[in-house]
Protein backbone atom coordinates (compact mmCIF):
# COMPACT_ATOMS: atom_id res chain seq x y z
CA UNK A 1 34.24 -17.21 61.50
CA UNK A 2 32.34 -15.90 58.63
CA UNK A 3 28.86 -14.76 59.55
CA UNK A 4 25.99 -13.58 57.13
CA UNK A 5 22.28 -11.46 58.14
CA UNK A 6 19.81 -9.73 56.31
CA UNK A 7 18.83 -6.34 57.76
CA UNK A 8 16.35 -3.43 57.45
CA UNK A 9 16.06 -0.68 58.53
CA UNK A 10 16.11 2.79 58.38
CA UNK A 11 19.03 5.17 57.12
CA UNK A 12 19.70 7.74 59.73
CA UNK A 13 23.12 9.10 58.56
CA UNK A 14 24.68 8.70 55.28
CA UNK A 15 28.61 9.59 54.76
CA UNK A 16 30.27 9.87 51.62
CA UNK A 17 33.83 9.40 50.98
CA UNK A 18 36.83 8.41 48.22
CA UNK A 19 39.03 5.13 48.61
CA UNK A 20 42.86 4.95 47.84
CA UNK A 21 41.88 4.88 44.09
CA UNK A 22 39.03 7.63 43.69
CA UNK A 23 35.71 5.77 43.95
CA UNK A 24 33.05 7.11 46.33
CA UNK A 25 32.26 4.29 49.19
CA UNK A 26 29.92 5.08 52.00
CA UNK A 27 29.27 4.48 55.65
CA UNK A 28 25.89 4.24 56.72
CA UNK A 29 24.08 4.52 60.30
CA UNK A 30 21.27 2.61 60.00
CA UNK A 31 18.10 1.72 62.87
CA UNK A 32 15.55 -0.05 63.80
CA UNK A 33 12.99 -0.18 66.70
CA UNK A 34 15.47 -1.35 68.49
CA UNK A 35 19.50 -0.63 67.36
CA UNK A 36 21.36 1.19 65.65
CA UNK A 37 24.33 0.00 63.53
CA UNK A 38 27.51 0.84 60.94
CA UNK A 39 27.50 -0.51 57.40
CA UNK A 40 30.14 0.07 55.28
CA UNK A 41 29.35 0.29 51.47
CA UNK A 42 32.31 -0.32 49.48
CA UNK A 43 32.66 1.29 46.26
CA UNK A 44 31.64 -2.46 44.25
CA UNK A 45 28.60 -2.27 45.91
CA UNK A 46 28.18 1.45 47.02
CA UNK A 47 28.22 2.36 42.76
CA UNK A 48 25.41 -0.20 42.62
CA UNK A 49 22.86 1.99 44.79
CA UNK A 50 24.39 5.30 45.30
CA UNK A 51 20.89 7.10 44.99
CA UNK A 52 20.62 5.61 48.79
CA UNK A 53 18.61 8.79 50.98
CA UNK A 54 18.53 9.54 54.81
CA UNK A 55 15.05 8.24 56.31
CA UNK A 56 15.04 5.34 53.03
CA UNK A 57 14.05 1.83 54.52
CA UNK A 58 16.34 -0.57 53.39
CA UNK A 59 17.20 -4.18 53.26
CA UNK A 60 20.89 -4.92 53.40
CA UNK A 61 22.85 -8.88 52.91
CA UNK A 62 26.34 -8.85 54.09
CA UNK A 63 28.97 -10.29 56.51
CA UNK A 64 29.04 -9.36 60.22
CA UNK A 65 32.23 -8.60 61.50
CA UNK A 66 32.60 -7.14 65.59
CA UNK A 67 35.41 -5.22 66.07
């Protein structure tokens, strides 16, 4: 089951890496007054908005998935 959000909040931790082909992606810890979560930017959408900084308040759309 596919399931979509909106969320904002705060970038705590910002980590930069390369995928199998070269292009930077980026996992995020982001929180709220309440949570914290993961995001994972890939590299389509991390080249989009890689000027992200720690302590930026952000809106992300995307697809939950629990693991």
């Amino acid at each position: 089951m596919k399931v979509f959000c909106n969320i904002e909040g705060m970038i705590d931790k910002i980590r930069e890496i390369k995928d199998k082909k070269g292009d930077l992606m980026a996992f995020l810890s982001i929180s709220d007054e309440e949570t914290n979560i993961s995001v994972t930017l890939f590299s389509s959408v991390y080249n989009t908005c890689h000027d992200l900084r720690k302590n930026d308040i952000i809106l992300i759309e995307g697809r939950v998935e629990r693991r």
